[in-house]
N, C-alpha and C. Protein backbone atom coordinates (compact mmCIF):
# COMPACT_ATOMS: atom_id res chain seq x y z
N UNK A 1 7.35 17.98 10.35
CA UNK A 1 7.05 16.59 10.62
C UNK A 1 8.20 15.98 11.41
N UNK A 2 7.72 14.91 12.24
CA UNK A 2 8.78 14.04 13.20
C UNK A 2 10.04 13.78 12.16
N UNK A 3 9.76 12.86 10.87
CA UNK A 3 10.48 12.72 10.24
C UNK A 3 11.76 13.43 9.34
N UNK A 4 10.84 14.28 9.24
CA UNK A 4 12.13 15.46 8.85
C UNK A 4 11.72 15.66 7.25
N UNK A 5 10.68 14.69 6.85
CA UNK A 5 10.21 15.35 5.70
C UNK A 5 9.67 15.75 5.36
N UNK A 6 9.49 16.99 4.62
CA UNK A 6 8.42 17.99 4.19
C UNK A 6 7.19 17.79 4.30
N UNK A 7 6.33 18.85 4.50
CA UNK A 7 4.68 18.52 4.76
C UNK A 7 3.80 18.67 3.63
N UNK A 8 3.27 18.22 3.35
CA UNK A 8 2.37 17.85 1.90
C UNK A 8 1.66 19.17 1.91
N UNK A 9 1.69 20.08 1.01
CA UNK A 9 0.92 20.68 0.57
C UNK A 9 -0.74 20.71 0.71
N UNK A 10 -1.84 21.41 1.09
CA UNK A 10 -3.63 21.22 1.55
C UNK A 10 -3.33 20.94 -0.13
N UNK A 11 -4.41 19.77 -0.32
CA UNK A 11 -5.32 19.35 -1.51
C UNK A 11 -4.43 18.67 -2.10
N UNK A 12 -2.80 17.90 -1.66
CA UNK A 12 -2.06 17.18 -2.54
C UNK A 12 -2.65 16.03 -2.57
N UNK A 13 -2.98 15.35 -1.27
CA UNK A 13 -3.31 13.85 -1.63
C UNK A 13 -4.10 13.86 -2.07
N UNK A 14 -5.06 14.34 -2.50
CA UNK A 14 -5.72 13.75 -3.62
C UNK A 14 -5.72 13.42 -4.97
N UNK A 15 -4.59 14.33 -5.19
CA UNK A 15 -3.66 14.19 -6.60
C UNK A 15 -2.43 13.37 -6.18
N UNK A 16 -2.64 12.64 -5.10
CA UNK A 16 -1.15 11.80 -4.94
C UNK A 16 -1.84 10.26 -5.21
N UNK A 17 -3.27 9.86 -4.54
CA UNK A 17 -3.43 8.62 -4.78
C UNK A 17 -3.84 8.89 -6.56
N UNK A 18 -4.33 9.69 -6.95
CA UNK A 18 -4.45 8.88 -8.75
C UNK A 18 -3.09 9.26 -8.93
N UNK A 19 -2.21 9.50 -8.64
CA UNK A 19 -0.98 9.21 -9.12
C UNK A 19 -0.53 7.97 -8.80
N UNK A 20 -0.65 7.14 -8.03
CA UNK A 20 -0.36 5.68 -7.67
C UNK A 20 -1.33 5.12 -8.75
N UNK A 21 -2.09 5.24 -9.47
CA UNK A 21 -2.67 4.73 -9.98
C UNK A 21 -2.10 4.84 -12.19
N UNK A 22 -2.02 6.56 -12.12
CA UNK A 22 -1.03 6.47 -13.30
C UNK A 22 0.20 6.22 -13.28
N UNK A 23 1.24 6.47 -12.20
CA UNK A 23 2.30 5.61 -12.24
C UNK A 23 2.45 4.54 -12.90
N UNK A 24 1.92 3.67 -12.73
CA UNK A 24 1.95 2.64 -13.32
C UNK A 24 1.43 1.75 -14.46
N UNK A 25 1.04 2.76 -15.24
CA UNK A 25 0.61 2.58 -16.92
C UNK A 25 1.46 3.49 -17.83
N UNK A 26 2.41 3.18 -18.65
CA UNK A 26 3.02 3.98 -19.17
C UNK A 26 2.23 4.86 -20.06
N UNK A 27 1.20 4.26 -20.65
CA UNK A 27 0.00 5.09 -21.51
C UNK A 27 -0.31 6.43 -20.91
N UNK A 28 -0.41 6.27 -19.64
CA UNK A 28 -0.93 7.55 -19.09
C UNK A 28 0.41 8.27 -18.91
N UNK A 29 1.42 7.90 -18.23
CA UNK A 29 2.42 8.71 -18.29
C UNK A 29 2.87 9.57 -19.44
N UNK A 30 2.69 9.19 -20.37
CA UNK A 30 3.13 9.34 -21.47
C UNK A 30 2.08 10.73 -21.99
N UNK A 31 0.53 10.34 -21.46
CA UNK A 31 -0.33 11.40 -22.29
C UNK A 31 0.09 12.76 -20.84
N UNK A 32 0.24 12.18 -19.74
CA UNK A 32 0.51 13.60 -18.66
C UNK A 32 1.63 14.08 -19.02
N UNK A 33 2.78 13.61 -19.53
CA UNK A 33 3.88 14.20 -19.46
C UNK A 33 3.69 15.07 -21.04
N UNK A 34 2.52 14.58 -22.02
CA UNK A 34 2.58 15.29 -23.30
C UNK A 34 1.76 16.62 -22.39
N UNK A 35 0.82 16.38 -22.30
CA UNK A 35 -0.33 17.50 -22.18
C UNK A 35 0.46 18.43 -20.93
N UNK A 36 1.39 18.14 -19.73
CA UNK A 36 1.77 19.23 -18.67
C UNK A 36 3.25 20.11 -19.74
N UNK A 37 3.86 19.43 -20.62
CA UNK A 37 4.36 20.09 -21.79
C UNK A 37 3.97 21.05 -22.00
N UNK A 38 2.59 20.93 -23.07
CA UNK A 38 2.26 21.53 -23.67
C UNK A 38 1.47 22.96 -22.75
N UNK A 39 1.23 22.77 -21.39
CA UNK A 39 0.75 23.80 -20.59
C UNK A 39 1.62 24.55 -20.17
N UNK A 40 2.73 24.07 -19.95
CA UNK A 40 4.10 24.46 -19.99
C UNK A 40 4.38 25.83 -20.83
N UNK A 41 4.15 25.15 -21.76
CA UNK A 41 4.93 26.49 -22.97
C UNK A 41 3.85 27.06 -23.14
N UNK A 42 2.55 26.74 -23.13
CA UNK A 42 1.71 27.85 -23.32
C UNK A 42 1.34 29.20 -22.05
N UNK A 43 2.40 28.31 -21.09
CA UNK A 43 1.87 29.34 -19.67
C UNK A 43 3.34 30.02 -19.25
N UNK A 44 4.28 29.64 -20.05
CA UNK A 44 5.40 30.01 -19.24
C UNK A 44 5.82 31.19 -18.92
N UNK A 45 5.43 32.25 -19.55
CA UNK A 45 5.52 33.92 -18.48
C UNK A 45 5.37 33.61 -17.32
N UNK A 46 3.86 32.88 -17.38
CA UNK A 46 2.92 33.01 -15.89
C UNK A 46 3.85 32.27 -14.43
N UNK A 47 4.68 31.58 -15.07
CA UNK A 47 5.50 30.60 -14.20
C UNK A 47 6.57 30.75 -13.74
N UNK A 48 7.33 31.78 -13.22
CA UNK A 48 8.58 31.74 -12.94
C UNK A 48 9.45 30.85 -12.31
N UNK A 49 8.56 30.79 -11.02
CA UNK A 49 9.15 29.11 -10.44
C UNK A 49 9.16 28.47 -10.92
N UNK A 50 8.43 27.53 -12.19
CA UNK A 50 8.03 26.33 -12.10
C UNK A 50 8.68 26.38 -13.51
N UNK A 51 9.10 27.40 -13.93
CA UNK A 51 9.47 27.03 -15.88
C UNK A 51 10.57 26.54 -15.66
N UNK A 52 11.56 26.24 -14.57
CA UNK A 52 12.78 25.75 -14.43
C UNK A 52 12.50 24.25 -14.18
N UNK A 53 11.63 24.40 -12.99
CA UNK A 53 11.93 22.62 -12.18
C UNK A 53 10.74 22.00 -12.64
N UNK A 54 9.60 22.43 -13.82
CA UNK A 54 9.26 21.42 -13.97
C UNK A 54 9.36 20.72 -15.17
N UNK A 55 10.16 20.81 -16.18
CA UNK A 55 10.98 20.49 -17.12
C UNK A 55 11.38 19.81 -16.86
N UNK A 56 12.16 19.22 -15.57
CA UNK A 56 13.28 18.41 -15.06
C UNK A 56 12.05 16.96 -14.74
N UNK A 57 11.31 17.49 -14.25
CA UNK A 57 10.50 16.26 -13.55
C UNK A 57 9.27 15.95 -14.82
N UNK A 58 9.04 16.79 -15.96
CA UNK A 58 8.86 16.12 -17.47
C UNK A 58 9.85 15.09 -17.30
N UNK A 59 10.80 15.48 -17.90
CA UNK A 59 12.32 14.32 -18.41
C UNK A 59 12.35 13.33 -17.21
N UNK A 60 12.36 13.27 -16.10
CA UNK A 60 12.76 12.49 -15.70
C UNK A 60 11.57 11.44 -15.78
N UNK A 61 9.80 11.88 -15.85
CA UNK A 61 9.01 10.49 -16.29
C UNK A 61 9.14 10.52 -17.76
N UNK A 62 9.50 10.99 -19.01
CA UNK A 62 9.57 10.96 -20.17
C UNK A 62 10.75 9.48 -20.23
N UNK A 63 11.82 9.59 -19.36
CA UNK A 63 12.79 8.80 -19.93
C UNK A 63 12.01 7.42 -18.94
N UNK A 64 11.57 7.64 -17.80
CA UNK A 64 11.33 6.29 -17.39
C UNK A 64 10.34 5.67 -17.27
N UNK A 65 9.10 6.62 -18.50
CA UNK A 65 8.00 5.87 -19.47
C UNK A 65 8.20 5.19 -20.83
N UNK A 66 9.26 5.48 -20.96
CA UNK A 66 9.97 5.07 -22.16
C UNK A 66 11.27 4.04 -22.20
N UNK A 67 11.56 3.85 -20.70
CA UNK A 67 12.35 2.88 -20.45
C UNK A 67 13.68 2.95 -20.47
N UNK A 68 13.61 4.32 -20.34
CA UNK A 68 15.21 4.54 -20.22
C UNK A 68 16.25 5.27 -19.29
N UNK A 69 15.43 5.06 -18.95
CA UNK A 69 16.16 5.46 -16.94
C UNK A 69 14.94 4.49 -16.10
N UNK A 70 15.08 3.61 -15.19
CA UNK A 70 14.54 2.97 -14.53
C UNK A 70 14.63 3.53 -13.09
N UNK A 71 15.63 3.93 -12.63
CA UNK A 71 16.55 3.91 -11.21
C UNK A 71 15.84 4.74 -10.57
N UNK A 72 14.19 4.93 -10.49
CA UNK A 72 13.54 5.90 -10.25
C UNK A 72 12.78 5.15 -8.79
N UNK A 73 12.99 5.60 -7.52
CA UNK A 73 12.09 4.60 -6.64
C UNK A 73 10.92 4.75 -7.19
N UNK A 74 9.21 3.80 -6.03
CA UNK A 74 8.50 4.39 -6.89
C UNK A 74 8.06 5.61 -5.83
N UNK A 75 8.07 5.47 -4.34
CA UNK A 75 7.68 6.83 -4.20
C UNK A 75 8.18 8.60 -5.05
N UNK A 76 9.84 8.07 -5.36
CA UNK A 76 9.56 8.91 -6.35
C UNK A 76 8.85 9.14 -7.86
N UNK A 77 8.28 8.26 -8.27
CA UNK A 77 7.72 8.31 -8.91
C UNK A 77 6.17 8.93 -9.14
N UNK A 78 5.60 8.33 -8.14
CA UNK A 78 4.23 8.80 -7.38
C UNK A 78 4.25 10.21 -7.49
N UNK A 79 5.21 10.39 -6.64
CA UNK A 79 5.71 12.29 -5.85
C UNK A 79 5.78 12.79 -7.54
N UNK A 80 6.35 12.04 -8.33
CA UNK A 80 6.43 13.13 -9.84
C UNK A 80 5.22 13.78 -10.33
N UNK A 81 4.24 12.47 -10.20
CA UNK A 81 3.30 12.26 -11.41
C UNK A 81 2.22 13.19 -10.47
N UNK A 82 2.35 12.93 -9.20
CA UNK A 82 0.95 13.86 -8.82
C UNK A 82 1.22 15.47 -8.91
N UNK A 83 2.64 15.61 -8.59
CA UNK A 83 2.97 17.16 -8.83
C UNK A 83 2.03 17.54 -10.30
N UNK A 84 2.29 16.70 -11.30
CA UNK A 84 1.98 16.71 -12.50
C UNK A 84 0.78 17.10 -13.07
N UNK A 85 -0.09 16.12 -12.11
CA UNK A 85 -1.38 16.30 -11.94
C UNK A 85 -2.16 17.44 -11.65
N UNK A 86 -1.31 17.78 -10.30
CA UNK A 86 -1.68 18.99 -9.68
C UNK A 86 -1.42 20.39 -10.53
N UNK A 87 -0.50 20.23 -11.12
CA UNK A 87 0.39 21.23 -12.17
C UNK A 87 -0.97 21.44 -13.26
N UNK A 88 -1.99 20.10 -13.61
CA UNK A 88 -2.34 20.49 -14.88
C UNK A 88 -3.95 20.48 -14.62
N UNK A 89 -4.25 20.41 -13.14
CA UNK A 89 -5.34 20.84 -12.56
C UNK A 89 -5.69 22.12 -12.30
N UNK A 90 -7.05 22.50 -13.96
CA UNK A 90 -6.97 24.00 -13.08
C UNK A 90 -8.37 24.41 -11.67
N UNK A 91 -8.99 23.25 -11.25
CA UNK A 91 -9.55 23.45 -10.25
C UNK A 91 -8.81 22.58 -9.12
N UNK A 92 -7.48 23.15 -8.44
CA UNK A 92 -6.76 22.15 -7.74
C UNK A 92 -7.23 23.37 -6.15
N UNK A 93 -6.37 23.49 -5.03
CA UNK A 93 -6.89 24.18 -4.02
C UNK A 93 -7.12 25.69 -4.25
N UNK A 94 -6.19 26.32 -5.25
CA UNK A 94 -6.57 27.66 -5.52
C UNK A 94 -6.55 27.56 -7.06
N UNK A 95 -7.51 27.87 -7.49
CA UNK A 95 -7.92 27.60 -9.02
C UNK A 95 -6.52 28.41 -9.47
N UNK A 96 -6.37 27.93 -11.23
CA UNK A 96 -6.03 28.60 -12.01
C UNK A 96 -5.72 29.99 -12.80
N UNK A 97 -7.19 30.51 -12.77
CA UNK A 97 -7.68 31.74 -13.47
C UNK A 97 -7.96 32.56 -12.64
N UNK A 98 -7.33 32.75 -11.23
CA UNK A 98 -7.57 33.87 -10.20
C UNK A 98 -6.01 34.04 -10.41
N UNK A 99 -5.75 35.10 -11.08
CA UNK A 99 -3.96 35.74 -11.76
C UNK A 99 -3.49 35.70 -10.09
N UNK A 100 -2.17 35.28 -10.66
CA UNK A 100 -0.76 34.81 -9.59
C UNK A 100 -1.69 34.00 -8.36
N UNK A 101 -2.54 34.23 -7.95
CA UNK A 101 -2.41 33.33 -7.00
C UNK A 101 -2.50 31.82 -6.81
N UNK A 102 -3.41 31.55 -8.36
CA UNK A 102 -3.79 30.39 -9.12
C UNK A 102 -2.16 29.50 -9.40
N UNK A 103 -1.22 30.85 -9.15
CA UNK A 103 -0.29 29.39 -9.95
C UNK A 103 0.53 29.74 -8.57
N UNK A 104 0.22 29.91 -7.56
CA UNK A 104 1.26 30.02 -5.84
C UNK A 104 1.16 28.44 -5.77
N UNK A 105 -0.16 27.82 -5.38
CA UNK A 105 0.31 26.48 -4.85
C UNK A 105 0.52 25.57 -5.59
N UNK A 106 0.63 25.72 -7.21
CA UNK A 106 1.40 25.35 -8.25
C UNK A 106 2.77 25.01 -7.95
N UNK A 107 3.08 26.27 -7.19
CA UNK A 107 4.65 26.18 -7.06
C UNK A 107 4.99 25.69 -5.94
N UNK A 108 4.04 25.65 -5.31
CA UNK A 108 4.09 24.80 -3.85
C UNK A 108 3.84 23.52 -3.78
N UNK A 109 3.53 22.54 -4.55
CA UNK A 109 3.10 21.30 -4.90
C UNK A 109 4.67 20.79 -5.33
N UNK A 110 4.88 21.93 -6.10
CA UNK A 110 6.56 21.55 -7.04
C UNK A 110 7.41 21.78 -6.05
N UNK A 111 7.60 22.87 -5.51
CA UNK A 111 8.50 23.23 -4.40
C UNK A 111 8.62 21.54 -3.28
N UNK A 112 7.52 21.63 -3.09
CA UNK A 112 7.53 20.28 -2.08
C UNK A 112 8.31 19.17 -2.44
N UNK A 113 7.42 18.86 -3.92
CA UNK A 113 7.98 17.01 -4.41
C UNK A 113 9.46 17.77 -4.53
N UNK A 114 9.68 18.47 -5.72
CA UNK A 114 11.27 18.92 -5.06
C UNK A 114 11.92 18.75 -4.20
N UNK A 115 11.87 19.05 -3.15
CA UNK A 115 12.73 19.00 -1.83
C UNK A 115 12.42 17.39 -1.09
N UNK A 116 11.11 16.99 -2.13
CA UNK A 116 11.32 15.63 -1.01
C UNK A 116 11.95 14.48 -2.06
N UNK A 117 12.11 15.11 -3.09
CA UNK A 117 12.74 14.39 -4.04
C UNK A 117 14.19 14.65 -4.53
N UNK A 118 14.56 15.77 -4.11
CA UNK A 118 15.70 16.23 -4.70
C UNK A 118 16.79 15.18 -4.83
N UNK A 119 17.14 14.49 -4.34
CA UNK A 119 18.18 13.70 -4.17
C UNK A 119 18.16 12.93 -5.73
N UNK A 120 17.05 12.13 -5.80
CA UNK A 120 16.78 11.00 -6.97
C UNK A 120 16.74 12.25 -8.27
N UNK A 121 16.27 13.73 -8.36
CA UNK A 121 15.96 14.43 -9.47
C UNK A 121 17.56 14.59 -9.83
N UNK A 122 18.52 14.81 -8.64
CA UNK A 122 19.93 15.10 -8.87
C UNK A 122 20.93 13.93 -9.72
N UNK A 123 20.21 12.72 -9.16
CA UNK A 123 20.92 11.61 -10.21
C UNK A 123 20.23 11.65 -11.62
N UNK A 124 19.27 11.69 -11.83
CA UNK A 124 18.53 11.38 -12.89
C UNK A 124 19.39 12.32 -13.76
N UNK A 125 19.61 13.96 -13.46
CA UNK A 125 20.14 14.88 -14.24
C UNK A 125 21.81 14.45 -14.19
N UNK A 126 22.25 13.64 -13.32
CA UNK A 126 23.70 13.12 -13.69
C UNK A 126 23.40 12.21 -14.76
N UNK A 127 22.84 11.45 -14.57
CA UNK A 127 22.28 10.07 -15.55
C UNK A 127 22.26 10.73 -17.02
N UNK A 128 21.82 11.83 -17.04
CA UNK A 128 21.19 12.64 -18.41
C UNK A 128 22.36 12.98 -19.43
N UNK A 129 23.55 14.12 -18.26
CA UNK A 129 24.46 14.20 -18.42
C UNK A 129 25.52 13.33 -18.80
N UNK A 130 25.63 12.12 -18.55
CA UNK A 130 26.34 10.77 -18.80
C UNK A 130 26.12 10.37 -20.48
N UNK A 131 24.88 10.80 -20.02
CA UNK A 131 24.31 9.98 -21.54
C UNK A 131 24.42 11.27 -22.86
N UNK A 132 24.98 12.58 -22.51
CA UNK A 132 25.09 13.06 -23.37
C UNK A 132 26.37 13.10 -23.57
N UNK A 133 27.12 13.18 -23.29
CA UNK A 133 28.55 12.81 -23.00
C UNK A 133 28.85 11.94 -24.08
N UNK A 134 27.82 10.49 -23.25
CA UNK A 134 28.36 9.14 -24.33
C UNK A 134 27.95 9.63 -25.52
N UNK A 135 27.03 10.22 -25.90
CA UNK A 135 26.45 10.47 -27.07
C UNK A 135 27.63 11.24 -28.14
N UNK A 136 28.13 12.06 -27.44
CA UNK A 136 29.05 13.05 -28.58
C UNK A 136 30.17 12.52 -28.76
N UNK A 137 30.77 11.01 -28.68
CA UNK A 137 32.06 10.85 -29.19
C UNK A 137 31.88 9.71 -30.45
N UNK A 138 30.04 9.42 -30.05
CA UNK A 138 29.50 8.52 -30.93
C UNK A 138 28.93 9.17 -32.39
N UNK A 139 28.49 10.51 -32.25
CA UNK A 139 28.39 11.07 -33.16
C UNK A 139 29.50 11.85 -34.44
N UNK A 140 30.38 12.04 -33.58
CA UNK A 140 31.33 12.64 -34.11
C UNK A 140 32.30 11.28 -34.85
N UNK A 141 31.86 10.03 -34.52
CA UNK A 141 32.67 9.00 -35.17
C UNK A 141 31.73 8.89 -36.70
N UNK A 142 30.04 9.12 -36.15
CA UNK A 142 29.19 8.77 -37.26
C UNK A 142 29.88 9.94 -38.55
N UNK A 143 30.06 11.06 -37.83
CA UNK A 143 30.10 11.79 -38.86
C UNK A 143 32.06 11.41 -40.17
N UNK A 144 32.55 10.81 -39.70
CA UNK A 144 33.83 10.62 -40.18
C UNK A 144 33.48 9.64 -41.56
């Protein structure tokens, strides 16, 4: 692209506009980020790519459906939730249940928002880090 940013994946936008649409109900965030979890661990052999980076982009709408990281633009936000979508679609451009190839543009949906997100996923995981930090000098006082 002219711009220099990555090219959308065949069959993303359509999992990008209902993501403009759950974006912005924490209710739903909340039930996508439970249920792509739970597909998560039930698929994770099948996933090599994706058992790493999409954990990261769980947490990062987990904390800012819950209000505790805000600093999220919303195109990044959008870019999370449809990966998400797409992640837990098993009739998305190459189905599911046709082995390895079902989960290629899985990883290509992720691969993408990744790289067009990387920047904001890199603070969020500083942000995370901060906050565990603060956490252990507070615990270790509880425990005295």
């Amino acid at each position: 692209m002219p711009d220099g940013s990555p090219r959308a994946p065949l069959g993303f936008s359509r999992f990008r506009r209902r993501a403009e649409r759950d974006a912005a109900d924490q209710g739903r965030l909340q039930s996508l980020v439970s249920r792509a979890s739970r597909k998560l661990a039930r698929q994770r052999p099948h996933l090599a790519a994706l058992r790493d980076d999409v954990p990261a982009l769980l947490r990062l709408l987990r904390a800012y459906g819950e209000g505790d990281y805000r600093a999220v633009p919303w195109r990044t936000l959008v870019l999370t939730v449809g990966a998400l979508l797409y992640f837990l679609s098993p009739l998305d451009t190459i189905p599911d249940f046709i082995p390895f190839l079902g989960w290629l543009d899985d990883a290509a949906v992720v691969g993408f928002v990744l790289k067009s997100i990387g920047r904001d996923v890199r603070r969020f995981e500083a942000w995370e880090n901060e906050e565990e930090t603060d956490e252990e000098p507070q615990q270790a006082l509880s425990r005295l």
